[in-house]
Protein backbone atom coordinates (compact mmCIF):
# COMPACT_ATOMS: atom_id res chain seq x y z
CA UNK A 1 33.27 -10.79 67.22
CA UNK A 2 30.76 -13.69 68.41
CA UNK A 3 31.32 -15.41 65.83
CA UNK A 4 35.38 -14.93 66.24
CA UNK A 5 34.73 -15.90 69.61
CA UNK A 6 32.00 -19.01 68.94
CA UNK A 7 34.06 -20.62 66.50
CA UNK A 8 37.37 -20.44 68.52
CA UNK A 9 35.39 -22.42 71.34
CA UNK A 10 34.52 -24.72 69.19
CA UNK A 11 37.87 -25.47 68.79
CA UNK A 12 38.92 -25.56 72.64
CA UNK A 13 40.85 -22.31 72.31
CA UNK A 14 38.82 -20.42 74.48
CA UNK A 15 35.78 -20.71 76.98
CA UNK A 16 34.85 -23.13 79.46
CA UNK A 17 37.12 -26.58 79.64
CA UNK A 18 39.98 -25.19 77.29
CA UNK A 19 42.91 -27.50 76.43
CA UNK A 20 44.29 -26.23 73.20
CA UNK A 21 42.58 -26.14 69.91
CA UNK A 22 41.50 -29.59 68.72
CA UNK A 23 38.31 -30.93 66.41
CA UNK A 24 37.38 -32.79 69.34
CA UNK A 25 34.24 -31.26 70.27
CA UNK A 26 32.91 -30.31 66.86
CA UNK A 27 33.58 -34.37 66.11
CA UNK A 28 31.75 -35.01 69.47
CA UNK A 29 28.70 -32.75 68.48
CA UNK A 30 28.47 -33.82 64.96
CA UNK A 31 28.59 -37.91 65.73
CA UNK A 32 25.95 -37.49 68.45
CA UNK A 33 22.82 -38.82 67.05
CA UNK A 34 20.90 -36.02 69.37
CA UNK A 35 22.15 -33.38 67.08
CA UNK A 36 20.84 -34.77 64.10
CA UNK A 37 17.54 -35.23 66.09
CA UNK A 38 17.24 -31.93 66.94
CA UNK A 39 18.69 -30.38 63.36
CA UNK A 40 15.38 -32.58 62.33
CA UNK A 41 13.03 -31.08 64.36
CA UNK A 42 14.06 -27.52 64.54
CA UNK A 43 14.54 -27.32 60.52
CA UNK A 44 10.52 -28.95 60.55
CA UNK A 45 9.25 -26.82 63.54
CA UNK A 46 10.49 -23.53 61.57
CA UNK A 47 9.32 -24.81 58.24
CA UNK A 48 5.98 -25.60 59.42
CA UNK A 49 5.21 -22.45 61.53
CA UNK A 50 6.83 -20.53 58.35
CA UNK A 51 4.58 -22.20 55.83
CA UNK A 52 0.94 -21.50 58.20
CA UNK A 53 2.29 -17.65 59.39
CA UNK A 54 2.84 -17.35 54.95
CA UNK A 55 -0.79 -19.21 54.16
CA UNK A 56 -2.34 -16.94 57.29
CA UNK A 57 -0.34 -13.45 55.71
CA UNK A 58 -1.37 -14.48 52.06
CA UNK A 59 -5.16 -15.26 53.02
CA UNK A 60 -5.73 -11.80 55.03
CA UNK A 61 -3.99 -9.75 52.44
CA UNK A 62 -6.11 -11.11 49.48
CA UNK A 63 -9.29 -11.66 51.33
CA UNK A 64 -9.65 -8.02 53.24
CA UNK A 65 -8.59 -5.79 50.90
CA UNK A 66 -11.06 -3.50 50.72
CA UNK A 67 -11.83 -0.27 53.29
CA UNK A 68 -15.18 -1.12 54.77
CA UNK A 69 -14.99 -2.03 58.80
CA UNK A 70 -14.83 -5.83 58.44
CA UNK A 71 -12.05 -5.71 56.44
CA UNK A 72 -10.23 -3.17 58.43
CA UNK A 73 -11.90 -5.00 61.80
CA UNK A 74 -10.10 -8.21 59.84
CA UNK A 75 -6.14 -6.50 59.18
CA UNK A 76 -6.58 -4.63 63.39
CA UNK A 77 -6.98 -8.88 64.16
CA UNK A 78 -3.68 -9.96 62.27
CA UNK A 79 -1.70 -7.50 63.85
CA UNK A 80 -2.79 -7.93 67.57
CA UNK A 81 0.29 -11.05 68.07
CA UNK A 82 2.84 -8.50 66.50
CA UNK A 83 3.73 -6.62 70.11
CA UNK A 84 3.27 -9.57 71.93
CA UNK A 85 6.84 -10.99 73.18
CA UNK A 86 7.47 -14.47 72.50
CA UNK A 87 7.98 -15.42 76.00
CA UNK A 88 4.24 -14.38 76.73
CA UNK A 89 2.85 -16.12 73.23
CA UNK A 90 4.72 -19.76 74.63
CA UNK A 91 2.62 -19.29 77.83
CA UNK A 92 -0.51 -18.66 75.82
CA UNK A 93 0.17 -21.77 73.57
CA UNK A 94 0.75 -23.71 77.02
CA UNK A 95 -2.74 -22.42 77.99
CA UNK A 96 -4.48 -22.60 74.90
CA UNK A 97 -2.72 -26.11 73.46
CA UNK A 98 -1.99 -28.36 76.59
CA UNK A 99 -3.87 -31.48 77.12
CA UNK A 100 -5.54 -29.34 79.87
CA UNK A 101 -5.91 -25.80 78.06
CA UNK A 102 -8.84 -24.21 76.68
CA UNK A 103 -9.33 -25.88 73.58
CA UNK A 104 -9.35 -29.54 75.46
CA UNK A 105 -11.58 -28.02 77.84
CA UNK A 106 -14.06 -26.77 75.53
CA UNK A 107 -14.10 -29.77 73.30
CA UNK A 108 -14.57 -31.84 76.56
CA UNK A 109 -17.41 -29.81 77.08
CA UNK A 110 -19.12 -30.32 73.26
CA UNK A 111 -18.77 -34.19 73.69
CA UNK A 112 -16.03 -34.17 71.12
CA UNK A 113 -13.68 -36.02 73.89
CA UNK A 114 -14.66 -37.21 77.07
CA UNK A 115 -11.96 -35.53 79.08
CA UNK A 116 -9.34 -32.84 78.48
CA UNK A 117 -6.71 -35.47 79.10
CA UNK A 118 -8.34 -37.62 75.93
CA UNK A 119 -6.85 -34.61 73.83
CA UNK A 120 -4.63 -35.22 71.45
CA UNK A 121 -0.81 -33.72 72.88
CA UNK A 122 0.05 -30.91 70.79
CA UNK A 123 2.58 -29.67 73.49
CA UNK A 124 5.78 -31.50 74.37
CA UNK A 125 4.93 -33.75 72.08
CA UNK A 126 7.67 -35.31 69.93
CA UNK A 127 6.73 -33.12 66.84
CA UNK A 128 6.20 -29.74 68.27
CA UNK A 129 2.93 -28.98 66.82
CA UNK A 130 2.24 -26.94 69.31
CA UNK A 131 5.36 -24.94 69.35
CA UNK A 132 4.86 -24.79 65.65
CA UNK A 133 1.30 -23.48 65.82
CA UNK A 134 2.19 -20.74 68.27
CA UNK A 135 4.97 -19.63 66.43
CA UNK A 136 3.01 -19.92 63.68
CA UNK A 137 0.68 -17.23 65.20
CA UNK A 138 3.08 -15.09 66.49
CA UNK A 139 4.97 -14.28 62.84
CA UNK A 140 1.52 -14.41 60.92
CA UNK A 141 1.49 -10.59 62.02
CA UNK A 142 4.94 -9.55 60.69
CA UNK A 143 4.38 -11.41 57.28
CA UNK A 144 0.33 -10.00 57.28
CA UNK A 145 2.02 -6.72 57.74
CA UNK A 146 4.41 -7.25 54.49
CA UNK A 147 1.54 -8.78 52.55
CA UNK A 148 -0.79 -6.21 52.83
CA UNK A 149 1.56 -3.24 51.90
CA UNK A 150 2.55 -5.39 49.01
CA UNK A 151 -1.42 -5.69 47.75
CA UNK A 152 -1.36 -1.48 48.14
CA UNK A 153 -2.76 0.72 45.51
CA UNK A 154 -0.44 -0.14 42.37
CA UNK A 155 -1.07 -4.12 42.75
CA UNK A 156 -4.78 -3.45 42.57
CA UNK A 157 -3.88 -1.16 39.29
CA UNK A 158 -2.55 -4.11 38.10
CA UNK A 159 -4.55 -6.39 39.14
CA UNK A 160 -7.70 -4.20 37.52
CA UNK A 161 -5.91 -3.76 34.19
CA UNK A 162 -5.79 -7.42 34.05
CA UNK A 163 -9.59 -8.30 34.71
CA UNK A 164 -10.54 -5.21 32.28
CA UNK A 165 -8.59 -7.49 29.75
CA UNK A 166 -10.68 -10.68 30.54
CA UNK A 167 -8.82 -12.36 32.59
CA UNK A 168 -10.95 -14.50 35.74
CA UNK A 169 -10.67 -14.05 39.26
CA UNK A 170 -8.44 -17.56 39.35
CA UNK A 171 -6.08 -16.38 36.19
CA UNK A 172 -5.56 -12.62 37.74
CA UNK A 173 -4.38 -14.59 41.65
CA UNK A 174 -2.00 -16.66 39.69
CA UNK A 175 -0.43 -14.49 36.95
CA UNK A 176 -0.55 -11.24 39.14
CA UNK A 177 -1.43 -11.46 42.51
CA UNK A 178 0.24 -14.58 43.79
CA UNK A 179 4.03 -12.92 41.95
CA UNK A 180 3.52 -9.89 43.81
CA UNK A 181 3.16 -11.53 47.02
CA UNK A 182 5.67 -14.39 46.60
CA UNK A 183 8.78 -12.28 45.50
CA UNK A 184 7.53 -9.57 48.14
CA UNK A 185 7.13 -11.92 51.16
CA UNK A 186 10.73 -13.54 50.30
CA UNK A 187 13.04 -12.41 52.42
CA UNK A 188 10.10 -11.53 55.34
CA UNK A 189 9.57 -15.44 55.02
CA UNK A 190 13.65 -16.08 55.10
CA UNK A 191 13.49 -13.73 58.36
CA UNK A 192 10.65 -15.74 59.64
CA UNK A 193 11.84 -19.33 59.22
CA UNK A 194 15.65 -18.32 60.54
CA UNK A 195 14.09 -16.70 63.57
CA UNK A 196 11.95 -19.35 64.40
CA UNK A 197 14.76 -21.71 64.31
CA UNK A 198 16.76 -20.44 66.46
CA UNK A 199 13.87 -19.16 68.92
CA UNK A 200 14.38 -20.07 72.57
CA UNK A 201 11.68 -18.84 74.96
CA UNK A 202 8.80 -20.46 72.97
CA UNK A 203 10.58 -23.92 72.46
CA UNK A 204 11.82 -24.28 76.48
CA UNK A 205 7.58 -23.90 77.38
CA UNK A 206 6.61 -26.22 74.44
CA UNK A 207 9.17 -28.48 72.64
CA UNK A 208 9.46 -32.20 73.69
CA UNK A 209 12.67 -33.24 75.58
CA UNK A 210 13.73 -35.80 73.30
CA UNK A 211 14.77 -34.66 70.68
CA UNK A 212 16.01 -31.42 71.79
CA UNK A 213 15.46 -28.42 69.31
CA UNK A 214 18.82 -27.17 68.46
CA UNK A 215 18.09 -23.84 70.91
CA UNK A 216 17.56 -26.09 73.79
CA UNK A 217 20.60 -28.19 72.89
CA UNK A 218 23.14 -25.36 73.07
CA UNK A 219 21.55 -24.77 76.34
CA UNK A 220 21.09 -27.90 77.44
CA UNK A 221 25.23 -28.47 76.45
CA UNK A 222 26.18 -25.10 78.09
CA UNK A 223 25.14 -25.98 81.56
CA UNK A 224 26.84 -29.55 81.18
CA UNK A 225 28.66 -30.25 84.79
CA UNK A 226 31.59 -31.65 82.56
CA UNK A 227 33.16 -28.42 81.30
CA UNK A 228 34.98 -30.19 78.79
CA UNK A 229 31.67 -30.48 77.30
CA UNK A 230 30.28 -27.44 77.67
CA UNK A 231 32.02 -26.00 74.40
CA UNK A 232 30.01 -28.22 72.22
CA UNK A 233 27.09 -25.56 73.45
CA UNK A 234 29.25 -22.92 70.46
CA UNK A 235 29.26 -25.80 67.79
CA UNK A 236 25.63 -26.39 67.94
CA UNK A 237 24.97 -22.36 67.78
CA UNK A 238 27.39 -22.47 64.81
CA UNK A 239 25.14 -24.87 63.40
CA UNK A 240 22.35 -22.53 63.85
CA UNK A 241 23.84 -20.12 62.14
CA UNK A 242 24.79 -22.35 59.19
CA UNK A 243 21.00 -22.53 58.73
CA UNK A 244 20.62 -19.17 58.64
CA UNK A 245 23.50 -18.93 55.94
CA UNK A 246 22.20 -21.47 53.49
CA UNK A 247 18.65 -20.18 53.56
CA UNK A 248 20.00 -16.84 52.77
CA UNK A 249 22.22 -17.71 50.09
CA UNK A 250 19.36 -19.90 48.90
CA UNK A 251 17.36 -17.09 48.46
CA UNK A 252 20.28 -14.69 46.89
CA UNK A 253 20.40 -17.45 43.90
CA UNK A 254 16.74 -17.75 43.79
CA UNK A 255 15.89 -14.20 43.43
CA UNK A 256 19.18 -13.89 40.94
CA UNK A 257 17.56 -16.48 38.44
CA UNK A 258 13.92 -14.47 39.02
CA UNK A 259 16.31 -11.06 37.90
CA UNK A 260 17.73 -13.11 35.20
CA UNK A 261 14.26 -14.68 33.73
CA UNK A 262 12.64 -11.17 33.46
CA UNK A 263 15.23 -9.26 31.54
């Protein structure tokens, strides 16, 4: 029904500023270079957070396997940015990131930079590194959760069978473990990287202003004074979800040719 009701806006049927159904804003939206700006940024943000949260799963799931208190010390860690909301991990990035935050503060205070201002911006700045690295964080539970179930009792089997046979440590990570995890963490990844895209609360405390991740955009076009422009706000979110639609079906045909090369 939002969808219904987000695409009919798009065409001027419904919603704010409403003249009859046209192309006119989805040709507005799509021939404004800020679009393309943001599709850039928001399709690199989410890719980038994606790939470190993976790498950050991957590494705890292989590396603290076993049951002894480090390694269950190491999985309680992973899983402590799981309950916190997103709103709340923004504000920690702010604190932790920002050209006056902790990690300027203490490297002002090693001699690595004279002042906190001398560091590097890794908030608003025009990549979102920043916003990427706190997202980054904030998934690196969910996916630690996935990879660790996935490395449960019969992957070690596995994984034991193949080292009694001679294979090395390198040789049993590639042919065994690294499968296992990859076709596992899939759609937990596809989750991930659509989520982040279209996250809001994290991107209005970090992202740059220019460009405009595609969240802020549809929020940024809703509260337009023109209302004739504040449709445009339901073709950008129809965007978003266009994302979301070709990463899925991405990873349909993907796993369909895996199906296809093992039988």
């Amino acid at each position: 029904m939002g969808i219904a009701y987000a695409a009919a806006a798009s065409l001027g049927v419904v919603g704010p500023g409403a003249g009859g159904a046209s192309v006119e804003r989805i040709a507005r939206v799509f021939t404004d270079r800020a679009t393309w700006r943001g599709l850039v940024l928001t399709l690199w943000v989410a890719a980038l957070a994606t790939a470190l949260a993976m790498a950050g799963a991957v590494l705890v799931a292989v590396m603290f396997r076993g049951a002894g208190w480090r390694d269950r010390a190491a999985r309680a860690l992973a899983l402590l940015p799981l309950p916190v909301p997103h709103l709340v991990a923004g504000m920690l990035g702010l604190w932790v990131l920002g050209q006056s935050g902790e990690i300027a503060r203490l490297l002002a205070a090693f001699g690595a930079i004279r002042t906190p201002a001398a560091m590097p911006p890794l908030v608003y700045d025009r990549w979102a590194v920043g916003l990427a690295f706190t997202m980054a964080w904030k998934e690196f539970a969910f996916l630690a959760v996935v990879a660790t179930t996935l490395l449960a009792s019969p992957a070690l089997e596995v994984e034991e069978a193949a080292r009694t046979l001679g294979a090395m440590p390198l040789q049993t990570f590639v042919r065994i473990t690294w499968p296992i995890l990859w076709r596992g963490l899939m759609p937990a990844v596809i989750a991930v990287f659509v989520f982040v895209a279209g996250s809001y609360e994290a991107a209005v405390l970090l992202a740059p202003s220019d460009p405009l991740a595609l969240p802020l955009l549809v929020a940024d076009r809703a509260a337009d004074p023109d209302l004739a422009r504040r449709g445009d706000a339901y073709v950008v979110s129809l965007l978003l979800l266009a994302i979301a639609v070709v990463v899925v079906v991405a990873h349909e045909w993907t796993r369909a040719r895996w199906e296809q090369l093992d039988s």
